[in-house]
C-alpha atoms as a PDB file:
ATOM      1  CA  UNK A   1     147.257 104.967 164.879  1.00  0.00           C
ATOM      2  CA  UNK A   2     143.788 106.392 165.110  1.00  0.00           C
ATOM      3  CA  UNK A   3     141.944 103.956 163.257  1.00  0.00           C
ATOM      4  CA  UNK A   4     141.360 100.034 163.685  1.00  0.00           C
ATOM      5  CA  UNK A   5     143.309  98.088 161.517  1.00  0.00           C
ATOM      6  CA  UNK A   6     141.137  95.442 161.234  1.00  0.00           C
ATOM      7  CA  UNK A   7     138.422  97.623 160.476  1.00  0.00           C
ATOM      8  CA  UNK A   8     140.397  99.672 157.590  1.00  0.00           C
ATOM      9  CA  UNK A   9     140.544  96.390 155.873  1.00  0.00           C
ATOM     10  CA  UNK A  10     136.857  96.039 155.613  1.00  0.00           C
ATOM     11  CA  UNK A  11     136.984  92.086 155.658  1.00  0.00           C
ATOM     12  CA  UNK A  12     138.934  91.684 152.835  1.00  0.00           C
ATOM     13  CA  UNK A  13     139.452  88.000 153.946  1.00  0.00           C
ATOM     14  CA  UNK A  14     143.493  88.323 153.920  1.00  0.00           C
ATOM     15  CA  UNK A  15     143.654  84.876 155.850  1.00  0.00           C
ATOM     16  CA  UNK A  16     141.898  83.025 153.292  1.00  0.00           C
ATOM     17  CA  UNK A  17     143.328  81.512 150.049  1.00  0.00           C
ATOM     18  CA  UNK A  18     142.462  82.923 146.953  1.00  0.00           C
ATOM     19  CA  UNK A  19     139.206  82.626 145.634  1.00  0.00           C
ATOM     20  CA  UNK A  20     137.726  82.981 148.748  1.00  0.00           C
ATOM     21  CA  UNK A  21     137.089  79.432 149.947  1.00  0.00           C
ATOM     22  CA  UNK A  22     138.214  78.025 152.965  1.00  0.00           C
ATOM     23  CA  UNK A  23     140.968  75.001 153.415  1.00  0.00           C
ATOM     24  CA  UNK A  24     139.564  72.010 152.561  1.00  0.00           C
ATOM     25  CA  UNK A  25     136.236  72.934 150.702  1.00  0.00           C
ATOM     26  CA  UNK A  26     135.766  71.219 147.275  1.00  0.00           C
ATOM     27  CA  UNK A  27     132.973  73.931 146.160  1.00  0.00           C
ATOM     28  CA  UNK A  28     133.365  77.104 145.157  1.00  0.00           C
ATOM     29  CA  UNK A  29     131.546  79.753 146.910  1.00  0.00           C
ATOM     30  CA  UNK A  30     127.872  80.929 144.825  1.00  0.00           C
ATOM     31  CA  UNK A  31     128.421  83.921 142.606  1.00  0.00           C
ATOM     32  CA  UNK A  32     124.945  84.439 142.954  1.00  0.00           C
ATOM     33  CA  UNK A  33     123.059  84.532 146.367  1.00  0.00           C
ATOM     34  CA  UNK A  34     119.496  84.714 146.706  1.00  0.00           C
ATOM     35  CA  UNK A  35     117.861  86.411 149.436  1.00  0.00           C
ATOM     36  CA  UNK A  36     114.218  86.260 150.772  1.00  0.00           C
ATOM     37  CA  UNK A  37     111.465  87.184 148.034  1.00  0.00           C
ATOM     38  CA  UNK A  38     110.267  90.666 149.442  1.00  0.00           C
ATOM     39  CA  UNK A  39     113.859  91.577 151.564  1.00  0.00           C
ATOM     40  CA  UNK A  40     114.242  94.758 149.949  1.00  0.00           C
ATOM     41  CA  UNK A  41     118.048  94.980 150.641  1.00  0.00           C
ATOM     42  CA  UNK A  42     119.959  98.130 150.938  1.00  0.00           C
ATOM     43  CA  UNK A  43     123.463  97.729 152.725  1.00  0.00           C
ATOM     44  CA  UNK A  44     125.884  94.618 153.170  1.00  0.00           C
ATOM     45  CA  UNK A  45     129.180  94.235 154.974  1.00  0.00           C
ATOM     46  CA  UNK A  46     130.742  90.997 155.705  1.00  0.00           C
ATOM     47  CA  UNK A  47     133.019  89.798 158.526  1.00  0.00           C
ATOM     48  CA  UNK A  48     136.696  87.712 158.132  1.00  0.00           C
ATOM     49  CA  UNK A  49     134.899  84.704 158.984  1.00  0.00           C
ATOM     50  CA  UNK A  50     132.589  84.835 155.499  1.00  0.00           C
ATOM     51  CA  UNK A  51     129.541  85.623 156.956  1.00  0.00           C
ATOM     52  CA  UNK A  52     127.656  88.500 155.554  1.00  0.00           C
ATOM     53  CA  UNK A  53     125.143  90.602 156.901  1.00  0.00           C
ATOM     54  CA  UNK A  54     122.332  92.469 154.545  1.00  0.00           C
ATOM     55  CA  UNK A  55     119.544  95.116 155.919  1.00  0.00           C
ATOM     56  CA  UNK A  56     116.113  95.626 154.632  1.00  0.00           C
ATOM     57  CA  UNK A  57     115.232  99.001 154.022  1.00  0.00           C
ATOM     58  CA  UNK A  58     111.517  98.176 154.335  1.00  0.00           C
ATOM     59  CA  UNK A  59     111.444  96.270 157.998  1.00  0.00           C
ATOM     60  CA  UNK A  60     114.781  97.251 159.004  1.00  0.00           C
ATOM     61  CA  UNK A  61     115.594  93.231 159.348  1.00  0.00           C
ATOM     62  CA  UNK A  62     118.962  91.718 159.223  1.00  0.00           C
ATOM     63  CA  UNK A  63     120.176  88.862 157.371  1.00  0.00           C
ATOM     64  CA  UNK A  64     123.228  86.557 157.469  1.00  0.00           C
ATOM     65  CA  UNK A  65     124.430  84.487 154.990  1.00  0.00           C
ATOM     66  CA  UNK A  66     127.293  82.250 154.712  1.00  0.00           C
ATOM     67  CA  UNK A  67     129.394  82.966 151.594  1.00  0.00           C
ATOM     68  CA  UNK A  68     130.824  79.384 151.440  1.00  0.00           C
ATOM     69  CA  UNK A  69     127.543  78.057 150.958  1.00  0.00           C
ATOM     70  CA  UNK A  70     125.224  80.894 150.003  1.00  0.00           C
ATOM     71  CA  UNK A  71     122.959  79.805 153.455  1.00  0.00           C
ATOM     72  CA  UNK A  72     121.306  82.473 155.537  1.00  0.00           C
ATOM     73  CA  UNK A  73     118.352  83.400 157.838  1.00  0.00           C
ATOM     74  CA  UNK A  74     116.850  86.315 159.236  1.00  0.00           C
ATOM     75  CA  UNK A  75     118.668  87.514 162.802  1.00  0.00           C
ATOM     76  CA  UNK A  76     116.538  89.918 163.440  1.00  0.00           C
ATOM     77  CA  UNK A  77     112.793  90.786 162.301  1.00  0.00           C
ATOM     78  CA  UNK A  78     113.274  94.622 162.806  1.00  0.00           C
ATOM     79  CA  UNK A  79     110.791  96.960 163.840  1.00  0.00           C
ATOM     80  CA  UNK A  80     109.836  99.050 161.180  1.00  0.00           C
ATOM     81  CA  UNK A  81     112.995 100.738 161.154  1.00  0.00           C
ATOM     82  CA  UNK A  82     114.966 100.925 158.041  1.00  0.00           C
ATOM     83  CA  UNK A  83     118.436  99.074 158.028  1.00  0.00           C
ATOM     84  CA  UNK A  84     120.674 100.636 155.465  1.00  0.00           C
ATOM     85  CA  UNK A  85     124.467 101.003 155.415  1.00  0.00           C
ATOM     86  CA  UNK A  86     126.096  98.630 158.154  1.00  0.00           C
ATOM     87  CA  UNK A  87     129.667  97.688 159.139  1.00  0.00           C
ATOM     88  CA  UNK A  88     130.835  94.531 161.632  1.00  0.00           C
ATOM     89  CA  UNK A  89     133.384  94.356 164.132  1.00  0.00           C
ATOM     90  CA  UNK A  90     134.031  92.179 167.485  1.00  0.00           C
ATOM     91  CA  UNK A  91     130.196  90.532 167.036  1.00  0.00           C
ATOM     92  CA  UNK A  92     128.563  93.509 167.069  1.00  0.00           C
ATOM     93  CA  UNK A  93     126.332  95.484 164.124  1.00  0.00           C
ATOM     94  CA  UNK A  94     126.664  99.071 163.393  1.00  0.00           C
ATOM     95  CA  UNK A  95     123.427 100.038 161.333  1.00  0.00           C
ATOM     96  CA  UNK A  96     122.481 103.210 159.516  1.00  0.00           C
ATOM     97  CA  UNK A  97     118.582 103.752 160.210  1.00  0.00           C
ATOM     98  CA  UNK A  98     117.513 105.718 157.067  1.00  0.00           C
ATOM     99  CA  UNK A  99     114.520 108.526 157.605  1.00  0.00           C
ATOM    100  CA  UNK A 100     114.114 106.467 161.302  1.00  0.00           C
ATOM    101  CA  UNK A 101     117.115 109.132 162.613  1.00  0.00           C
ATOM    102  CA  UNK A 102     118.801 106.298 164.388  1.00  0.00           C
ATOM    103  CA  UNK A 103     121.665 104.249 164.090  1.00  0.00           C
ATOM    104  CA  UNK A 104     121.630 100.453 165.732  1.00  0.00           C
ATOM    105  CA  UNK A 105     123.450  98.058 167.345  1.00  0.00           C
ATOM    106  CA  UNK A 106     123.073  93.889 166.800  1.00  0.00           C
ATOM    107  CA  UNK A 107     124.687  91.183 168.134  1.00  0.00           C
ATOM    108  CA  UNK A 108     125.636  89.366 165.149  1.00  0.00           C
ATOM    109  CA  UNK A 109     125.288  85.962 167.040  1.00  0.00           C
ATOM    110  CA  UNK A 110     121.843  86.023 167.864  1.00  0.00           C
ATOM    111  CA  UNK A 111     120.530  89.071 166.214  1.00  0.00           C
ATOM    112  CA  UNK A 112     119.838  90.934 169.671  1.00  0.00           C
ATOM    113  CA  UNK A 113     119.527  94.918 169.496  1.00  0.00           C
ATOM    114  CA  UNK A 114     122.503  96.483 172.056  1.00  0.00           C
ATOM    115  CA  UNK A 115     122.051  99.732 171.658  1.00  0.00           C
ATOM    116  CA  UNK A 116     119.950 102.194 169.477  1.00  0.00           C
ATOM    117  CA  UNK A 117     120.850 105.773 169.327  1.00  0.00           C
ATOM    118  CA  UNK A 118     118.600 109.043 168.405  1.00  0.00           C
ATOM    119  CA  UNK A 119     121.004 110.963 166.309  1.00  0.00           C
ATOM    120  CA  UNK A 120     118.779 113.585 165.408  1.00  0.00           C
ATOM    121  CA  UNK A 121     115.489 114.804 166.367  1.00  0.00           C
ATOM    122  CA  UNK A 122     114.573 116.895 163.074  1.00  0.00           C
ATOM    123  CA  UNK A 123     114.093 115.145 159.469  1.00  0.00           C
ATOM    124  CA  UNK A 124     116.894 112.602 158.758  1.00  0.00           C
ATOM    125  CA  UNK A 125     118.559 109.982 156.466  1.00  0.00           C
ATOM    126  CA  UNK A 126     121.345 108.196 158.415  1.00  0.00           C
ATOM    127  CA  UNK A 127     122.786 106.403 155.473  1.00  0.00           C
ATOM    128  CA  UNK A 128     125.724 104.510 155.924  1.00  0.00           C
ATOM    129  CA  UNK A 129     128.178 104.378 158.559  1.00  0.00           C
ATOM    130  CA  UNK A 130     132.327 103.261 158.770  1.00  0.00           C
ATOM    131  CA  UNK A 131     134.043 102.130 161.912  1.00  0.00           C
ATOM    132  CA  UNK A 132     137.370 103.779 163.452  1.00  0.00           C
ATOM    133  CA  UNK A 133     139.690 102.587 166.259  1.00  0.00           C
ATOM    134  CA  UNK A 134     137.284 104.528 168.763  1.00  0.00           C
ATOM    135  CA  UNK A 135     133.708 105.289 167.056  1.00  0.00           C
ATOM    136  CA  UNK A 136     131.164 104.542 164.245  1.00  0.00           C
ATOM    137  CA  UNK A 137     130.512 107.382 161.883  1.00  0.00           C
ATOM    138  CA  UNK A 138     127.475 107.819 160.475  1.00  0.00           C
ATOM    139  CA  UNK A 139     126.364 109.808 157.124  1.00  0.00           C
ATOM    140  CA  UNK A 140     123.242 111.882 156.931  1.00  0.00           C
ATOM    141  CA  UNK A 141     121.958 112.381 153.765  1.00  0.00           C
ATOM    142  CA  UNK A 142     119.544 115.469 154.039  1.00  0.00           C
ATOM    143  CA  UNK A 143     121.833 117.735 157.163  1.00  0.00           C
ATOM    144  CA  UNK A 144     125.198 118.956 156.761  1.00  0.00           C
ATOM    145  CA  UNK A 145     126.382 116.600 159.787  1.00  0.00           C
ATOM    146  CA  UNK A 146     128.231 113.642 160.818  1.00  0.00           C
ATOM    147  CA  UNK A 147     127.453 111.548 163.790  1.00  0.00           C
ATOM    148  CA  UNK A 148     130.072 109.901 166.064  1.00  0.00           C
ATOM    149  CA  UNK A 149     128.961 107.278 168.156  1.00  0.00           C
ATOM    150  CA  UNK A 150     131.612 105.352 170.184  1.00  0.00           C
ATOM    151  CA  UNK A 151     132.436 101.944 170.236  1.00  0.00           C
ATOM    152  CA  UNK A 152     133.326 101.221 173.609  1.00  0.00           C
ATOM    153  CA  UNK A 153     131.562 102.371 176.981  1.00  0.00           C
ATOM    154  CA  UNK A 154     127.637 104.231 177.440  1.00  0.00           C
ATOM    155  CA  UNK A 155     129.014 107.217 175.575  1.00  0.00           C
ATOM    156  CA  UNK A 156     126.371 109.415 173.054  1.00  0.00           C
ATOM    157  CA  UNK A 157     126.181 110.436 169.998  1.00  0.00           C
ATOM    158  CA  UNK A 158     128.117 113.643 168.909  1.00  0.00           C
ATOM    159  CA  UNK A 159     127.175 115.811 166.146  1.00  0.00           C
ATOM    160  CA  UNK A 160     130.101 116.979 164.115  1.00  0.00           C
ATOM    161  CA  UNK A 161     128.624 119.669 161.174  1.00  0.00           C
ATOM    162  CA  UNK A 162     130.517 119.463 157.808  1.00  0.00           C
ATOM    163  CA  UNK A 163     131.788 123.253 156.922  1.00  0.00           C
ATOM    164  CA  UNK A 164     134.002 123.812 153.827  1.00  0.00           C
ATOM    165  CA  UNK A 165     133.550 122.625 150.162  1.00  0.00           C
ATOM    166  CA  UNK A 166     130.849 120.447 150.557  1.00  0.00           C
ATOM    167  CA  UNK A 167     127.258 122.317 149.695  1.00  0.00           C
ATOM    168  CA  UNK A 168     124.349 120.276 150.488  1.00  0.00           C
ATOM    169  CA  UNK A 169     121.818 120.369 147.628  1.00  0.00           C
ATOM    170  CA  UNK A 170     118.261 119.729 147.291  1.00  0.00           C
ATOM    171  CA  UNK A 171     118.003 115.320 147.237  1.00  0.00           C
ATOM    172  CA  UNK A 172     120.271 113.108 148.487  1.00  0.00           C
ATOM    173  CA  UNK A 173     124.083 114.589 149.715  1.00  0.00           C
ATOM    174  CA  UNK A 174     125.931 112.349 152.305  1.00  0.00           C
ATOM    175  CA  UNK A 175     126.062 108.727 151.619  1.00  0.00           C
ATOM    176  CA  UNK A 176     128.799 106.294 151.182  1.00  0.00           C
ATOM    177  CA  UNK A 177     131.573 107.142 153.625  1.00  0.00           C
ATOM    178  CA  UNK A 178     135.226 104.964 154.669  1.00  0.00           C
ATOM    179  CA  UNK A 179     138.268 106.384 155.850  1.00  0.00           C
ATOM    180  CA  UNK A 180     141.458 107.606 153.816  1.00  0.00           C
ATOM    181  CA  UNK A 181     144.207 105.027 153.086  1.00  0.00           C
ATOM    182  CA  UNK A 182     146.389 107.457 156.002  1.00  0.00           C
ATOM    183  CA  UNK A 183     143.513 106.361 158.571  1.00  0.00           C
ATOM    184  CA  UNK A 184     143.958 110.534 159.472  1.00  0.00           C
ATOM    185  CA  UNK A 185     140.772 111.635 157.801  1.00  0.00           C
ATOM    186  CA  UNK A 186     136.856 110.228 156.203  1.00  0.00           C
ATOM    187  CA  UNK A 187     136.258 110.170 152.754  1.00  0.00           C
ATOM    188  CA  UNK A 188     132.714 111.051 151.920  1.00  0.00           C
ATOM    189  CA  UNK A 189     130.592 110.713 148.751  1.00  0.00           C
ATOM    190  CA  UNK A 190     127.872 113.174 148.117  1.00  0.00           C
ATOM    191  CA  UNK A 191     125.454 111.457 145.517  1.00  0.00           C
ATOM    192  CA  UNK A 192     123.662 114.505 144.218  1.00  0.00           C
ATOM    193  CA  UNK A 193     126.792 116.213 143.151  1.00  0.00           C
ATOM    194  CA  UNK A 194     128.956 113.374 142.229  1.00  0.00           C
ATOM    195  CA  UNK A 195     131.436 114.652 144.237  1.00  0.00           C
ATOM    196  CA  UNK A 196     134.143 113.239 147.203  1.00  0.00           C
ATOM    197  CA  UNK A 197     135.257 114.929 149.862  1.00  0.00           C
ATOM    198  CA  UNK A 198     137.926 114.842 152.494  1.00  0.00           C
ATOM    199  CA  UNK A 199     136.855 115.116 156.234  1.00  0.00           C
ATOM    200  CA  UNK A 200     138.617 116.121 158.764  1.00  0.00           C
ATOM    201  CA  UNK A 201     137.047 113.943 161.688  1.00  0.00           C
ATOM    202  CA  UNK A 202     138.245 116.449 164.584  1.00  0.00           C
ATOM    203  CA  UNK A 203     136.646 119.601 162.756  1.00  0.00           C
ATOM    204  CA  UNK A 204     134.024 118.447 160.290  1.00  0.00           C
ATOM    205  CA  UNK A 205     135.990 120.739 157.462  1.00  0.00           C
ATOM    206  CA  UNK A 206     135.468 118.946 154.437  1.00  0.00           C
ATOM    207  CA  UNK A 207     137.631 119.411 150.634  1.00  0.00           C
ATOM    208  CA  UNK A 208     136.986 118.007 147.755  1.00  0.00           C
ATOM    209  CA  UNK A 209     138.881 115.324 146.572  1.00  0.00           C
ATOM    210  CA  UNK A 210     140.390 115.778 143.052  1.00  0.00           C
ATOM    211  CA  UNK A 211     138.888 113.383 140.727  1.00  0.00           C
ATOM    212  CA  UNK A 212     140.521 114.851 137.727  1.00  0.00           C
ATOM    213  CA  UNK A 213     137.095 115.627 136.093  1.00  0.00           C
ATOM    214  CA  UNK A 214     135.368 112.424 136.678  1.00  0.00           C
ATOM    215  CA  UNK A 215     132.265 112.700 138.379  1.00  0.00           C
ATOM    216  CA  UNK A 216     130.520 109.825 140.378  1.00  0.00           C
ATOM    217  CA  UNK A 217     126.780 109.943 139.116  1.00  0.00           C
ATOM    218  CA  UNK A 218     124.190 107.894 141.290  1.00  0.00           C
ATOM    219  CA  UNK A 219     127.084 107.348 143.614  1.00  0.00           C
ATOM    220  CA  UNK A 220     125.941 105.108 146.855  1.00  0.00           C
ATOM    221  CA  UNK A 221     127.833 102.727 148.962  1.00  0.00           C
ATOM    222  CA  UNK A 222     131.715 103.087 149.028  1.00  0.00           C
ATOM    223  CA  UNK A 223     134.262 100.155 150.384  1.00  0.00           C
ATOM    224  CA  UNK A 224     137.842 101.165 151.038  1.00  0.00           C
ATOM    225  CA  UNK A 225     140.759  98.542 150.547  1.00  0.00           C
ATOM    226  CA  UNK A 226     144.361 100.105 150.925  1.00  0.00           C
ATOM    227  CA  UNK A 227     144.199 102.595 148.216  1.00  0.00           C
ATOM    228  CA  UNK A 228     141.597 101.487 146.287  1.00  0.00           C
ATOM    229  CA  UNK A 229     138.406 102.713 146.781  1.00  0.00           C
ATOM    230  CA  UNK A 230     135.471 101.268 145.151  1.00  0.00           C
ATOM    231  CA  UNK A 231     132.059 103.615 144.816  1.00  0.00           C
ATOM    232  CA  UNK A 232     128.887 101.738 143.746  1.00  0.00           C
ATOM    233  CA  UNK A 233     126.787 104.112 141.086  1.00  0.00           C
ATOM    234  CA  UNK A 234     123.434 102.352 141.470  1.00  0.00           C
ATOM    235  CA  UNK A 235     121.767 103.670 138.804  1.00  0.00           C
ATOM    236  CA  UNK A 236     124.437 102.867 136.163  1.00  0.00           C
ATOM    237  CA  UNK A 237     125.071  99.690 137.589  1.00  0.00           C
ATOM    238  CA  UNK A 238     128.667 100.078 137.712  1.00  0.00           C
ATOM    239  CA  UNK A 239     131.459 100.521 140.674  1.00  0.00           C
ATOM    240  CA  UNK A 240     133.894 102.732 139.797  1.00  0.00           C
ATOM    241  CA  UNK A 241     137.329 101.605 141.376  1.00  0.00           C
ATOM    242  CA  UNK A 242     139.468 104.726 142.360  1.00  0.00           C
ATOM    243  CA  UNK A 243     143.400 104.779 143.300  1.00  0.00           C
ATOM    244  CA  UNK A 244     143.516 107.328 146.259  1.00  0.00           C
ATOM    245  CA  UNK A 245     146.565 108.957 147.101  1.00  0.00           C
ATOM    246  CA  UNK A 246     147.950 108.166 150.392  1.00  0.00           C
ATOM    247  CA  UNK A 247     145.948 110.960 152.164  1.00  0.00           C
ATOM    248  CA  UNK A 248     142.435 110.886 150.351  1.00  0.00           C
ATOM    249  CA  UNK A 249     142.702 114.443 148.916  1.00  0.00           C
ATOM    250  CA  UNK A 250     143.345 113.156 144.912  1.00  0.00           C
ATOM    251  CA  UNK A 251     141.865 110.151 143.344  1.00  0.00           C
ATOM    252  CA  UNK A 252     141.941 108.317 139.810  1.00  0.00           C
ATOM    253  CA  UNK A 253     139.447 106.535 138.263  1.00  0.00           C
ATOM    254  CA  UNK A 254     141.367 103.401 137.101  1.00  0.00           C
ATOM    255  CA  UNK A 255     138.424 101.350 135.767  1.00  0.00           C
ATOM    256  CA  UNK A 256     134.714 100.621 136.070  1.00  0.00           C
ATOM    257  CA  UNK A 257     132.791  97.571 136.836  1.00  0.00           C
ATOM    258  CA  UNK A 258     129.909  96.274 135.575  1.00  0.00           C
ATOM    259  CA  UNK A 259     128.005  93.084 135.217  1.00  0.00           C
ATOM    260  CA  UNK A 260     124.932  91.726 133.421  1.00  0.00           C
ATOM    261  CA  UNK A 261     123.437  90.607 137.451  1.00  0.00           C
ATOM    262  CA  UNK A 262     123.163  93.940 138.343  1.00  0.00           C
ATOM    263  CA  UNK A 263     120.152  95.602 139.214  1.00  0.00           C
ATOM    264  CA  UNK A 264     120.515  98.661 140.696  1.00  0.00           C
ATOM    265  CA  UNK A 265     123.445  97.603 143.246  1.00  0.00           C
ATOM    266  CA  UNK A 266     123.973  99.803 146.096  1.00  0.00           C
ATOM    267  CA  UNK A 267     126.643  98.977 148.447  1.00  0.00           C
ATOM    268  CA  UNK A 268     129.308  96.324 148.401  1.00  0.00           C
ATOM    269  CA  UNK A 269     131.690  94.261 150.281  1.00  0.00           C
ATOM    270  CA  UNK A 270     134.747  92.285 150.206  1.00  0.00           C
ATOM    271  CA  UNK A 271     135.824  88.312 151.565  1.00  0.00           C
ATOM    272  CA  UNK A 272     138.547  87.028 149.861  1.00  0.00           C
ATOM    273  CA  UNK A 273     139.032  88.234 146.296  1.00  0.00           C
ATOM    274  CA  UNK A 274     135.507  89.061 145.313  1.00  0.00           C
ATOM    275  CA  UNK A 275     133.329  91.687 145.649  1.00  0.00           C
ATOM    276  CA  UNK A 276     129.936  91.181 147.066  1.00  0.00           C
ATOM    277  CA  UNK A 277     126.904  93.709 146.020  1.00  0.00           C
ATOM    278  CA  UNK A 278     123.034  93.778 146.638  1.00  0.00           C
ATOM    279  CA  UNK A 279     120.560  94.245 144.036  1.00  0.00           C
ATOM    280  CA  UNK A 280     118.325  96.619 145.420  1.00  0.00           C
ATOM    281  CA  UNK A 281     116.039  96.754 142.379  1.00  0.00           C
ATOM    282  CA  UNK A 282     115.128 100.280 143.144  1.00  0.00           C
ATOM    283  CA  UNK A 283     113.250 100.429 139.494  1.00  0.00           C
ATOM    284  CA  UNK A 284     110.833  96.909 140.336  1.00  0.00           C
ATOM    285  CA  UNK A 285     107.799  97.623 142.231  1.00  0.00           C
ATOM    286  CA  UNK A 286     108.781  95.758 145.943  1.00  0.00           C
ATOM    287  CA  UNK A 287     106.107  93.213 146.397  1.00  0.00           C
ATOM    288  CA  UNK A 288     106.141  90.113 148.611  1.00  0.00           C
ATOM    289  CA  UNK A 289     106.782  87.821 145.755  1.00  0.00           C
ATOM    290  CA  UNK A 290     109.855  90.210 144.332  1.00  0.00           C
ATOM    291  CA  UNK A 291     113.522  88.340 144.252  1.00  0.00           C
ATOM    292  CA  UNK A 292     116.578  89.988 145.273  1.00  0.00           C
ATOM    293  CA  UNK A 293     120.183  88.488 145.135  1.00  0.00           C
ATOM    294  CA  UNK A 294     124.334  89.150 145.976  1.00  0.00           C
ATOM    295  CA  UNK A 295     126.105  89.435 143.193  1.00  0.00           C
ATOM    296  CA  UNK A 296     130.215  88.305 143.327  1.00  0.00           C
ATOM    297  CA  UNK A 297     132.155  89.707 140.795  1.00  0.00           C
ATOM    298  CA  UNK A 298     136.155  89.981 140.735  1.00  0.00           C
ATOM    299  CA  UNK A 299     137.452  93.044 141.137  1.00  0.00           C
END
């Protein structure tokens, strides 16, 4: 199998029992996390454990947060560098560094930067990023490109250029990206245009994947769980849940979420049987007073 199971799953908490809360707790988990008043969150992933970890596009810091209990501190300061999409495996952090070019490792124990790569030297956004069996893939959202970092040994980055349907537009093209339910190929979503596409990881020939007319406007931060695929339209404040077919080239839209909480979500996560999304608040002047929250919502 090419890809990681464990990754595939994108913590979908299939150890816990339902509802999310672990043996022996007598309170629900919060369906409404705050976060530090000026965070700015953009991206969130969460491990099997319940812990989730949020990025602030402003500092680039990194918070965890315990969904049992809704606790959480900050891991890491940052450095100026944005943190945007991020996934978790084995303890370690893989961020997307926005118009910084780079994409990060943290140890999420003590917040310690492992490694920090240079993807690309000209004008970048390195949006969001999904793990495989053998690398982190990153999404740029002004080049035509992929970026394949791997996850074991002192390896660099490799550029893989997207050919095929995809036609990068003025604004913002590559974001969201996770892996088709087959594990043989990436699914990408291009926010100008609405659009998915189908990548083939070895060539970087992409093909559109056949929504059946539906297009995904404001389309952000995309979680894959077995054949459902879930694609966060921040403006609309909706996720949009999609049935894939077994080899990411056709998709449904089955039904849309939405939720009074929401302000301007942008990414989203899974523990147990709820979904876990970030108000960015992209339309709220950020101040150091401004709130931000999680969101749970069922699925």
């Amino acid at each position: 199998m090419l890809y990681r199971t464990l990754v595939i799953a994108l913590t979908a908490g299939l150890v816990l029992p339902i509802g999310g809360t672990a043996l022996g707790d007598t309170e629900p988990p919060p369906d409404t996390i705050p976060l530090p008043n000026g965070f700015q969150p953009e991206g969130i992933t969460a491990s099997p454990r319940g812990e989730a970890f949020l990025g602030s596009r402003s500092t680039g810091a990194i918070y965890r947060v315990d969904l049992r209990t809704g606790k959480g501190e900050v891991i890491s300061p940052g450095a100026g560098k944005p943190s945007l999409g991020m996934k978790t495996v084995d303890g370690r952090l893989y961020v997307a560094g926005g118009r910084s070019g780079t994409g990060r490792v943290y140890d999420t124990r003590t917040g310690a930067l492992l490694k920090s790569y240079d993807l690309n030297t000209i004008p970048s956004f390195i949006n969001d990023v999904v793990l495989t069996d053998d690398a982190a893939w990153f999404s740029d959202s002004t080049n035509p490109v992929l970026y394949k970092v791997p996850l074991e040994g002192d390896g660099e980055a490799v550029k893989v250029p997207l050919t095929g349907d995809i036609v990068f537009q003025p604004g913002f093209n590559g974001n969201g990206i996770a892996t088709s339910p087959d594990h043989k190929s990436l699914v990408l979503l291009q926010s100008n245009a609405g659009k998915l596409f189908k990548v083939d990881p070895a060539t970087g020939v992409t093909k559109a994947v056949d929504l059946h007319g539906e297009v995904l406007t404001s389309g952000d931060g995309v979680l894959r769980d077995g054949r459902t695929l879930y694609a966060v339209q921040n403006a609309l404040n909706t996720v949009a849940v999609i049935e894939l077919s077994r080899d990411g080239g056709e998709g449904k839209v089955t039904k849309k979420l939405t939720d009074k909480r929401f302000d301007v979500p942008t990414s989203v996560t899974r523990w147990g049987k709820r979904l876990y999304l970030p108000n960015a608040r992209f339309s709220t002047p950020p101040g150091p007073d401004t709130t931000y929250e999680v969101n749970a919502v069922q699925p």
